[in-house]
N, C-alpha and C. Protein backbone atom coordinates (compact mmCIF):
# COMPACT_ATOMS: atom_id res chain seq x y z
N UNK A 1 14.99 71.81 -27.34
CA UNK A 1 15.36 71.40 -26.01
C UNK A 1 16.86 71.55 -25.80
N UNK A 2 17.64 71.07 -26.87
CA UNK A 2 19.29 71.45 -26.64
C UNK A 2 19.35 72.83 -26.59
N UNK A 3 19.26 73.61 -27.78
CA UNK A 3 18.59 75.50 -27.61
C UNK A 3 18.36 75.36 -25.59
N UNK A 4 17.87 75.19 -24.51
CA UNK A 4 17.60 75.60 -23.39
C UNK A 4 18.79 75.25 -23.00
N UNK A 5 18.83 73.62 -22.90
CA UNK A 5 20.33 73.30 -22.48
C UNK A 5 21.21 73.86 -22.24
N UNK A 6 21.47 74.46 -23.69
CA UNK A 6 22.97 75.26 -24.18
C UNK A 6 22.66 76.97 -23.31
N UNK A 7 21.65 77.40 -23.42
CA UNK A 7 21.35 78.79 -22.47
C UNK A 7 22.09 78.27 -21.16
N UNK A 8 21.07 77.82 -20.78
CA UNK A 8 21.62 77.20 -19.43
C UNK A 8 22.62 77.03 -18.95
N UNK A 9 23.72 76.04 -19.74
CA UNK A 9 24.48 76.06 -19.52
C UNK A 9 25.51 76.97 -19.28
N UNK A 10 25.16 77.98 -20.08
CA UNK A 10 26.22 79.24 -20.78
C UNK A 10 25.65 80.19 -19.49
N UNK A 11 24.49 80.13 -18.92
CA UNK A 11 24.24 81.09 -18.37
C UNK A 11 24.94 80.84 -16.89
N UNK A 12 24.89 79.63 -16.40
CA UNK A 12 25.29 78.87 -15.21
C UNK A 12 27.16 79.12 -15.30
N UNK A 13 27.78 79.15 -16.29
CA UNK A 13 29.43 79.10 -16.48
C UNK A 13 29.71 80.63 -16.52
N UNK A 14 28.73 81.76 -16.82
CA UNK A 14 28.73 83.07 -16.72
C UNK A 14 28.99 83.30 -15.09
N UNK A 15 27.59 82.41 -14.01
CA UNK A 15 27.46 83.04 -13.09
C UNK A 15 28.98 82.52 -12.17
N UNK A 16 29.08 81.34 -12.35
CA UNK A 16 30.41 80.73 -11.81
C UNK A 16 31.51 81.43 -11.72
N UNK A 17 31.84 81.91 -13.10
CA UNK A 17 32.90 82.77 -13.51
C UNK A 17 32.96 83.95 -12.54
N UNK A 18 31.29 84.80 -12.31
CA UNK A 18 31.49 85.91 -11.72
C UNK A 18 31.58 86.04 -10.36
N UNK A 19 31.30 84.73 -9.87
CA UNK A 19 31.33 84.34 -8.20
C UNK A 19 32.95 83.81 -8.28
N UNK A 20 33.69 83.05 -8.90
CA UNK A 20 34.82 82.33 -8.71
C UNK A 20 35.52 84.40 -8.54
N UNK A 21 35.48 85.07 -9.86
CA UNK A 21 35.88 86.68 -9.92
C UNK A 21 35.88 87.39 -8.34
N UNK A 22 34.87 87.24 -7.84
CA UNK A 22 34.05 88.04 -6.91
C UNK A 22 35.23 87.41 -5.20
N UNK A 23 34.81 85.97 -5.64
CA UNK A 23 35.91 85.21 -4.24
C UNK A 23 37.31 85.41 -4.38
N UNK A 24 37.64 85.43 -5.65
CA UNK A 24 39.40 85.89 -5.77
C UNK A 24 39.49 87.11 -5.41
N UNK A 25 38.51 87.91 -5.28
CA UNK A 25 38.88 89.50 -5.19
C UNK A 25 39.43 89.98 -6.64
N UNK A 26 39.20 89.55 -7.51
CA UNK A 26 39.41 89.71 -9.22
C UNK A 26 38.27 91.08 -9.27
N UNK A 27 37.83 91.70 -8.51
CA UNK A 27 37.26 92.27 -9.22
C UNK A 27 36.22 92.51 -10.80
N UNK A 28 34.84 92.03 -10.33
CA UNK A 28 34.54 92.26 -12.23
C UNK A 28 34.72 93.39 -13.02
N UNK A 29 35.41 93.60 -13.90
CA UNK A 29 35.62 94.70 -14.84
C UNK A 29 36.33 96.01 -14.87
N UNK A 30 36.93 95.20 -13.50
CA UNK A 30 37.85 96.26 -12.91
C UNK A 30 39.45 96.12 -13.29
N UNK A 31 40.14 96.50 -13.57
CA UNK A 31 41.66 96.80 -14.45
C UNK A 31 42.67 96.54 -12.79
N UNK A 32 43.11 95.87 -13.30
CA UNK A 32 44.76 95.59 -12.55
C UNK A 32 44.85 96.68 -11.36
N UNK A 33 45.01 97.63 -11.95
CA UNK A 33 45.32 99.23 -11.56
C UNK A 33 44.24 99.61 -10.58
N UNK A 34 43.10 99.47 -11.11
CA UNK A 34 41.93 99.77 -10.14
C UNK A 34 41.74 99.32 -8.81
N UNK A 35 42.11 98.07 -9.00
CA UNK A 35 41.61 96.95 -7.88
C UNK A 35 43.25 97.18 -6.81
N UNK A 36 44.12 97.46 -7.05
CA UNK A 36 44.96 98.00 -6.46
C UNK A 36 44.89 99.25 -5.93
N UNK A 37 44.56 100.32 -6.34
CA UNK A 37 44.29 101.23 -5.98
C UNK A 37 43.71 101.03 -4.80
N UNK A 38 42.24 100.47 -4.84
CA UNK A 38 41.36 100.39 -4.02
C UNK A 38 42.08 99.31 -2.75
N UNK A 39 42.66 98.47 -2.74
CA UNK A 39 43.52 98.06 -1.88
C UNK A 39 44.19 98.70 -0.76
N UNK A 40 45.15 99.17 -2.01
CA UNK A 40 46.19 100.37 -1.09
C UNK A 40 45.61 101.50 -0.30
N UNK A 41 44.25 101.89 -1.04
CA UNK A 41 43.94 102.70 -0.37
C UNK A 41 43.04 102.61 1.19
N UNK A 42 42.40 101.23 0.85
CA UNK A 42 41.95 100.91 2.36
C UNK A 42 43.09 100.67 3.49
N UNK A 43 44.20 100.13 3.44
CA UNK A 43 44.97 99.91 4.02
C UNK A 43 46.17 101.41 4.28
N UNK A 44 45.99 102.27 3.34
CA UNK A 44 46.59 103.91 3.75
C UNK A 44 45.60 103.92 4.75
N UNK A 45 44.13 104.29 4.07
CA UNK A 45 43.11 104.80 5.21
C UNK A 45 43.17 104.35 6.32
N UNK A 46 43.19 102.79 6.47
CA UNK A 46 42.83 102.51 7.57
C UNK A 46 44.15 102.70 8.77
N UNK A 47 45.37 102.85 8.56
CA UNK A 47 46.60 103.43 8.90
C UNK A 47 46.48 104.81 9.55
N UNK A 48 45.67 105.20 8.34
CA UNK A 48 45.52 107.13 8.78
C UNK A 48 44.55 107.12 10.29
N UNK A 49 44.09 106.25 10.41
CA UNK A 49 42.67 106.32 11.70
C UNK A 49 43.87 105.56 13.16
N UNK A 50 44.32 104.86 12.83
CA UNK A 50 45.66 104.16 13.83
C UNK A 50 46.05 105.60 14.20
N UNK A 51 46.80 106.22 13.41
CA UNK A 51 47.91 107.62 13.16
C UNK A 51 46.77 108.83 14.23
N UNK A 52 45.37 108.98 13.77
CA UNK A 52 45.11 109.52 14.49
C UNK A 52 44.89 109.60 15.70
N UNK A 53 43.95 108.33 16.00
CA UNK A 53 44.29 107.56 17.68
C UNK A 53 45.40 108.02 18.10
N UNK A 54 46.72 107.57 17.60
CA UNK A 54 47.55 108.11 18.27
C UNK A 54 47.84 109.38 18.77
N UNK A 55 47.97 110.08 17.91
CA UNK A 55 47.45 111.79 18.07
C UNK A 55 46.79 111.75 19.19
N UNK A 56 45.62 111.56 19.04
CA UNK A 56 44.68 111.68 20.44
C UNK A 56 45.25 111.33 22.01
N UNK A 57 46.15 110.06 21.70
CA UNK A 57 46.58 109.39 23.04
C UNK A 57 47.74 110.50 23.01
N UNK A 58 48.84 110.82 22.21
CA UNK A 58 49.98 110.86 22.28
C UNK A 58 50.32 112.78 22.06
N UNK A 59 48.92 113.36 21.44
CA UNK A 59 49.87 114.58 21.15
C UNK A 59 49.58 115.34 22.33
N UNK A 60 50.34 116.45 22.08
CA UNK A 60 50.34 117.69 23.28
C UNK A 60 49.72 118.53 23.18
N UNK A 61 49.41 118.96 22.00
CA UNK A 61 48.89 120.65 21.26
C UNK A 61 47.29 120.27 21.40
N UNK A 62 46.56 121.26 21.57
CA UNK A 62 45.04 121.28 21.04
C UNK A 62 44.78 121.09 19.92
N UNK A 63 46.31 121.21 18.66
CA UNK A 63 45.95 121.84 17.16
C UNK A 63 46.60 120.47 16.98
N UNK A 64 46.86 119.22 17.17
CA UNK A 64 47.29 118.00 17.05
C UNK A 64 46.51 117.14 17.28
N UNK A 65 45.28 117.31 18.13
CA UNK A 65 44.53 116.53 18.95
C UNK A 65 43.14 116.88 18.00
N UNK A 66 43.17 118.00 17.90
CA UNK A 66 41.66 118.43 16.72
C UNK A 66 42.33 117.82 15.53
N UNK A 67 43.37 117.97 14.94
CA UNK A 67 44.01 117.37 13.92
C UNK A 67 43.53 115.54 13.67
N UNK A 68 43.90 115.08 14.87
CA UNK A 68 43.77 113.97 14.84
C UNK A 68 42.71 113.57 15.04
N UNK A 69 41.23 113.70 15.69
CA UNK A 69 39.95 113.48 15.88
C UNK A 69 39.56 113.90 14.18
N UNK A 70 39.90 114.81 13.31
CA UNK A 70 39.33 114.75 12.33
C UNK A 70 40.26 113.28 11.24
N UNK A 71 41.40 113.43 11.08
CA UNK A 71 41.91 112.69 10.67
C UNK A 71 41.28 110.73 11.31
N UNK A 72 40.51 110.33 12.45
CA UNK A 72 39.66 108.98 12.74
C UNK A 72 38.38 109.13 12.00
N UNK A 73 37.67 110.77 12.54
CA UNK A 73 36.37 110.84 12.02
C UNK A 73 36.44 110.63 10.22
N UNK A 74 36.80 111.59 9.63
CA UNK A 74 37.09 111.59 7.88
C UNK A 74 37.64 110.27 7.42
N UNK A 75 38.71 109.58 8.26
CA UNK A 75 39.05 108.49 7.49
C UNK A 75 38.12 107.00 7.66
N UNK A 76 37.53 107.07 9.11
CA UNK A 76 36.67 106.09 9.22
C UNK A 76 35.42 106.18 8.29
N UNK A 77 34.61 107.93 7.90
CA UNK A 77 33.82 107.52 6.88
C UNK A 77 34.24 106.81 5.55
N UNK A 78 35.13 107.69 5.18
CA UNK A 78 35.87 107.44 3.74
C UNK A 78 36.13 105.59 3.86
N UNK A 79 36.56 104.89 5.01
CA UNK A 79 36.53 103.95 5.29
C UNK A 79 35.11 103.04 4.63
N UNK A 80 34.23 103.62 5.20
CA UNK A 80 32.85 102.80 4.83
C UNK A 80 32.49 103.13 3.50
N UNK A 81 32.52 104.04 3.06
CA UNK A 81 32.56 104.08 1.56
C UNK A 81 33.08 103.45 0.65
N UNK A 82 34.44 103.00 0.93
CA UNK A 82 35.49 102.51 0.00
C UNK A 82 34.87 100.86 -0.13
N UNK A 83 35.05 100.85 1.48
CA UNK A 83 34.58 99.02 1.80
C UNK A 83 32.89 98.77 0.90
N UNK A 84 32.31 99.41 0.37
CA UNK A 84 31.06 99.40 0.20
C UNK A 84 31.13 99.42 -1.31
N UNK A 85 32.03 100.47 -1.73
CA UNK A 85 32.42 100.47 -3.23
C UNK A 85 33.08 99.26 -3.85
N UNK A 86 34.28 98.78 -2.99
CA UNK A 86 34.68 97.13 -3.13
C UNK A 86 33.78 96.57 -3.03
N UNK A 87 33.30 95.83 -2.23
CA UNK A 87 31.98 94.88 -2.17
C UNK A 87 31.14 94.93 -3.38
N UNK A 88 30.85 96.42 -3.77
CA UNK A 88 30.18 96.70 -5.06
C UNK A 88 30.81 95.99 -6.73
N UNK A 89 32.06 96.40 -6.51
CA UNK A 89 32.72 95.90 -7.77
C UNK A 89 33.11 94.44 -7.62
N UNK A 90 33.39 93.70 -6.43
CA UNK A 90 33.77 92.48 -5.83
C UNK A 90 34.93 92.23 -6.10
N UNK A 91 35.46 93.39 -5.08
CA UNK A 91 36.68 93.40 -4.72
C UNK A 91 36.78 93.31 -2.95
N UNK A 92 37.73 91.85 -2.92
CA UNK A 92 38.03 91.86 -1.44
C UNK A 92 38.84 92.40 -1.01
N UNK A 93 39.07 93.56 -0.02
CA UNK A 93 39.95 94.46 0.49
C UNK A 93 40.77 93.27 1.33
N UNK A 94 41.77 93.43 1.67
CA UNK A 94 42.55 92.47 2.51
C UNK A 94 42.35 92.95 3.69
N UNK A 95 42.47 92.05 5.14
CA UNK A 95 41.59 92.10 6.20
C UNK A 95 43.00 92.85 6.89
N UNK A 96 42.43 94.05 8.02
CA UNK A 96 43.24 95.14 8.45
C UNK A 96 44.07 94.07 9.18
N UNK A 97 45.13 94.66 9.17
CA UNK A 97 46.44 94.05 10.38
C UNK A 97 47.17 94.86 11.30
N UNK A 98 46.30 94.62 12.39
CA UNK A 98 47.08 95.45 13.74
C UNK A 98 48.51 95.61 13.55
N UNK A 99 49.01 94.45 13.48
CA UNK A 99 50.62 94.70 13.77
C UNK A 99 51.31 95.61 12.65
N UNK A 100 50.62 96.37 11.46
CA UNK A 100 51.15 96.86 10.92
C UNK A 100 50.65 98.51 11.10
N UNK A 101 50.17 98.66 12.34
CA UNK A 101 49.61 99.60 12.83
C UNK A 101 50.70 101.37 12.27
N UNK A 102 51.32 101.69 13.73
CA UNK A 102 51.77 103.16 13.53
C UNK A 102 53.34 102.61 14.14
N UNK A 103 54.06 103.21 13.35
CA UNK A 103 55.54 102.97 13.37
C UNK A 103 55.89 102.79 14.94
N UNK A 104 56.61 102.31 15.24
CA UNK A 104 56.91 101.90 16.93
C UNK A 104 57.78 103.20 17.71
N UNK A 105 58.97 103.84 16.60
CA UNK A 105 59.49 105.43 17.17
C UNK A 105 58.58 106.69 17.68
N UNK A 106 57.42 106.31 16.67
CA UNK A 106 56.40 107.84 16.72
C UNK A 106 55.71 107.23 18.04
N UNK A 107 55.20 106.24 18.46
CA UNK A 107 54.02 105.52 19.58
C UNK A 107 55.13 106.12 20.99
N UNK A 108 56.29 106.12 20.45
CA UNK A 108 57.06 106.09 22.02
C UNK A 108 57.48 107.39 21.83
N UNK A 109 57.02 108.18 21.51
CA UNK A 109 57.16 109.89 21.60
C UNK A 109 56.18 110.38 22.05
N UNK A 110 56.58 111.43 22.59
CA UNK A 110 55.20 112.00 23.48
C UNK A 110 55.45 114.13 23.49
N UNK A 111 54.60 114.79 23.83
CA UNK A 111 54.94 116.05 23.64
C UNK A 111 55.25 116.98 22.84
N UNK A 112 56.07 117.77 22.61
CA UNK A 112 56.33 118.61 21.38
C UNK A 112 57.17 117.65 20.32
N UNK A 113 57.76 116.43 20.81
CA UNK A 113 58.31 116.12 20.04
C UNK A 113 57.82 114.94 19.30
N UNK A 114 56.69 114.57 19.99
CA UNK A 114 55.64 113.45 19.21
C UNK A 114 54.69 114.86 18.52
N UNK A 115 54.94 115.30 18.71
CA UNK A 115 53.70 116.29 17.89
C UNK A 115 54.60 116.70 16.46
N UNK A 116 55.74 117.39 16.42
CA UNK A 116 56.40 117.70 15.69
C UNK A 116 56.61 116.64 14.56
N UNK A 117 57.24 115.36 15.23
CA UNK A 117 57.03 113.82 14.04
C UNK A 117 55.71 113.84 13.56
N UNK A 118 54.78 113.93 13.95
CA UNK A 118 53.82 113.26 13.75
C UNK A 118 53.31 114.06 12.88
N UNK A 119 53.22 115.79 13.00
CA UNK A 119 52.91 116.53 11.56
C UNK A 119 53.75 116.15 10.61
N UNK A 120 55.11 116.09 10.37
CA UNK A 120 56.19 115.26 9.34
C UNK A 120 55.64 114.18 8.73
N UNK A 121 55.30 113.11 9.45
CA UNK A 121 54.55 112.26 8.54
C UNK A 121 53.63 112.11 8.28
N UNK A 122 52.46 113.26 8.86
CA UNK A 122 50.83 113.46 7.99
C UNK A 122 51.52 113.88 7.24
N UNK A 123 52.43 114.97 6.63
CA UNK A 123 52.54 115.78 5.67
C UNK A 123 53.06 114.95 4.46
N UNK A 124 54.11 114.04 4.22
CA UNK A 124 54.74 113.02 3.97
C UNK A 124 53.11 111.74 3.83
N UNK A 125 52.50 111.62 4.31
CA UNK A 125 51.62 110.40 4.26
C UNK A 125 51.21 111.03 3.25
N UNK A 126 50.07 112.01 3.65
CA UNK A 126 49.27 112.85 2.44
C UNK A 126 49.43 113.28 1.66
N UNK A 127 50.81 113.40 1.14
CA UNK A 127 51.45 113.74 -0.40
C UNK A 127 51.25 112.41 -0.82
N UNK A 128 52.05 111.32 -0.48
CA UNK A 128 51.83 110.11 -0.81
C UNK A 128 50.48 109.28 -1.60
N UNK A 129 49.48 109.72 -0.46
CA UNK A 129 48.35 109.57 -0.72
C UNK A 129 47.63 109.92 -2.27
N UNK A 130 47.82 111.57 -1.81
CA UNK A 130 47.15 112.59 -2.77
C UNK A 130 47.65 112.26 -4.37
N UNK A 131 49.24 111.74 -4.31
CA UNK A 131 49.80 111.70 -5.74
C UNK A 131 49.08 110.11 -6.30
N UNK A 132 48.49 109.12 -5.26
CA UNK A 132 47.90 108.05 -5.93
C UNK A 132 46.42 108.14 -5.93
N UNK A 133 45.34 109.25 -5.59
CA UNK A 133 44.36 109.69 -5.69
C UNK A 133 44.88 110.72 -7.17
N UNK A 134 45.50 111.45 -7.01
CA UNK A 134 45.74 111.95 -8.93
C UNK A 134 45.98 110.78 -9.67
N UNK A 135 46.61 109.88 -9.84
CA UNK A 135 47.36 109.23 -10.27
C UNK A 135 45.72 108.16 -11.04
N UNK A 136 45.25 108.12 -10.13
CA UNK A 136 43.78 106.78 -10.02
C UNK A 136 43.06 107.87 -11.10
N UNK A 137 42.89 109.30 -11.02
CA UNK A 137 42.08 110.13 -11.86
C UNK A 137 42.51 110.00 -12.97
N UNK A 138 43.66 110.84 -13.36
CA UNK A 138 43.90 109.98 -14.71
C UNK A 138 43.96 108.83 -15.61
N UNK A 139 44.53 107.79 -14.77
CA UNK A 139 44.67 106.79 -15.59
C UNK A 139 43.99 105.69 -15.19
N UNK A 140 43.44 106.02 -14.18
CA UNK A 140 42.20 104.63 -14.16
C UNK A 140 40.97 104.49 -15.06
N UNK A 141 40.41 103.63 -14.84
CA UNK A 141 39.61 102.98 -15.72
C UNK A 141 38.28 102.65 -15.55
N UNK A 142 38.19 102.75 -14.16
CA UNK A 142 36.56 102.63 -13.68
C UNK A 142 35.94 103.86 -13.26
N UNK A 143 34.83 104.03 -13.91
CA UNK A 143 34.25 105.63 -14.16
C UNK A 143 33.66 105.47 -12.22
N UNK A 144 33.50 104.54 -11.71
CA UNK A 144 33.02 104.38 -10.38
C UNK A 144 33.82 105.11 -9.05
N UNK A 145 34.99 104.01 -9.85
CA UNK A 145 36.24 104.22 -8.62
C UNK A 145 36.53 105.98 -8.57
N UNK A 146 36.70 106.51 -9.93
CA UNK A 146 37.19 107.72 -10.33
C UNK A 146 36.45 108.58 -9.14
N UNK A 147 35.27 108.16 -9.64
CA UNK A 147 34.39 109.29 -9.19
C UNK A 147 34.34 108.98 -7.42
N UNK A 148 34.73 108.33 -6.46
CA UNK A 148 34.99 107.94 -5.09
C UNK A 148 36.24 108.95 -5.27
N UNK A 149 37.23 108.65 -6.01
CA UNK A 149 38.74 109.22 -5.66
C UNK A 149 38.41 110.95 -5.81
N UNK A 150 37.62 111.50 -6.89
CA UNK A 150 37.60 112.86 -7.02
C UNK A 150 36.79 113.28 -5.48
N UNK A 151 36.02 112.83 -5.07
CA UNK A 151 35.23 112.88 -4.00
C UNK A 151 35.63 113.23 -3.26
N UNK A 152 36.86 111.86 -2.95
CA UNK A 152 37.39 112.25 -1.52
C UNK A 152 38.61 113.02 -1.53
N UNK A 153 39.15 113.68 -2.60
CA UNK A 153 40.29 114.29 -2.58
C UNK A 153 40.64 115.44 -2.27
N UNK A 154 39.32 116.36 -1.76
CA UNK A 154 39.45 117.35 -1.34
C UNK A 154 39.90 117.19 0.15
N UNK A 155 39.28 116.53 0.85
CA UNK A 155 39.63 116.32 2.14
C UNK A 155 40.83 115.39 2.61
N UNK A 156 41.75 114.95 2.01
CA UNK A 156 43.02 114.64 1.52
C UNK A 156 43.75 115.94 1.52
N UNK A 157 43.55 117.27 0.68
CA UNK A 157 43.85 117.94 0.43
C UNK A 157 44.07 118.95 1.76
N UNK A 158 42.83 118.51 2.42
CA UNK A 158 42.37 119.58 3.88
C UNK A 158 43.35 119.11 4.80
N UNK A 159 43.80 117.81 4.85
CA UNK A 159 44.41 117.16 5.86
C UNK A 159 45.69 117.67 5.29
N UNK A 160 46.03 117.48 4.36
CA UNK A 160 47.65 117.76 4.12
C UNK A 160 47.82 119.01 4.82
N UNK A 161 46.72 119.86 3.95
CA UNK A 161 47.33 121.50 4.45
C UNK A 161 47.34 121.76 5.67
N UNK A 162 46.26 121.05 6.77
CA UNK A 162 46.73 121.22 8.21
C UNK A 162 47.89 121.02 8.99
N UNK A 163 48.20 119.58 8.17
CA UNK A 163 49.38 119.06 8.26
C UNK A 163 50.39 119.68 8.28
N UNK A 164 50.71 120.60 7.20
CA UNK A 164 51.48 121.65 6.62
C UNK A 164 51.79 122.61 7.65
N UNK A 165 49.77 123.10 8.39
CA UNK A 165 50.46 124.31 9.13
C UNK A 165 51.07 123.93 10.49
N UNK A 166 50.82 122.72 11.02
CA UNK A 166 50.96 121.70 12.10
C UNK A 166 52.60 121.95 12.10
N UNK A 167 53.29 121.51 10.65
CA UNK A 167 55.01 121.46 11.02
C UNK A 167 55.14 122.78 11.02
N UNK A 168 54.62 124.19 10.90
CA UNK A 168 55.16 125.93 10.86
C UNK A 168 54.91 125.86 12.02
């Protein structure tokens, strides 16, 4: 009868542990590094979909405006993925914050010259990005996360280079 007890008990201080884990956003079994990653990266992403909106409201070009409808569409999926992959590992993403939306200089530009900024800092974002999507491949630690980051890094890759031809 103590033999059940002691299960019990042990089994009940297991589940605690992994719910107390799960509410801190501790992530189970997930490394320092990981659970950051996945952070930063909802909060890049969800930045990149602001950035494009803007585009949409703000640019001039056809090749700024297709730019930017793919840059809401791609980042809002990649969006639901990520949020789904957290939840999975029980990791709480921190809740989006408007006010840290799209820089206040680029919002009040408009025309060739909001178009011109605005390829500058896709190009500049998506290096950024891309070097902590390599960065998560190598040296991370969750065969899960890895495999989300190799995934989505091609289209990271697609965005930069538009980006690229956006400032020529």
């Amino acid at each position: 009868m103590y033999r059940t007890i002691g299960l019990f008990t042990s089994a009940a201080a297991v589940g605690i542990l992994a719910c107390v884990a799960s509410v801190n956003g501790q992530g189970l079994g997930l490394t320092a590094e990981d659970r950051m990653f996945l952070e930063n990266t909802a909060k890049a992403s969800r930045h990149e979909v602001h950035m494009g909106e803007l585009g949409l409201a703000n640019g001039s070009s056809t090749a700024v405006k297709g730019f930017s409808q793919r840059l809401v569409n791609d980042h809002k999926r990649s969006n639901e993925e990520l949020e789904a992959l957290a939840k999975q590992k029980g990791v709480m993403l921190p809740p989006e914050d408007p006010s840290k939306g799209v820089s206040l200089p680029l919002s009040q530009k408009t025309g060739t010259d909001f178009d011109i900024t605005f390829a500058r800092e896709m190009v500049e974002g998506h290096q950024q990005t891309i070097a902590a999507f390599e960065k998560e491949l190598k040296a991370g630690s969750d065969p899960e996360v890895k495999a989300w980051a190799e995934k989505t890094l091609p289209t990271l890759r697609a965005h930069l280079n538009e980006a690229q031809s956006l400032v020529k």
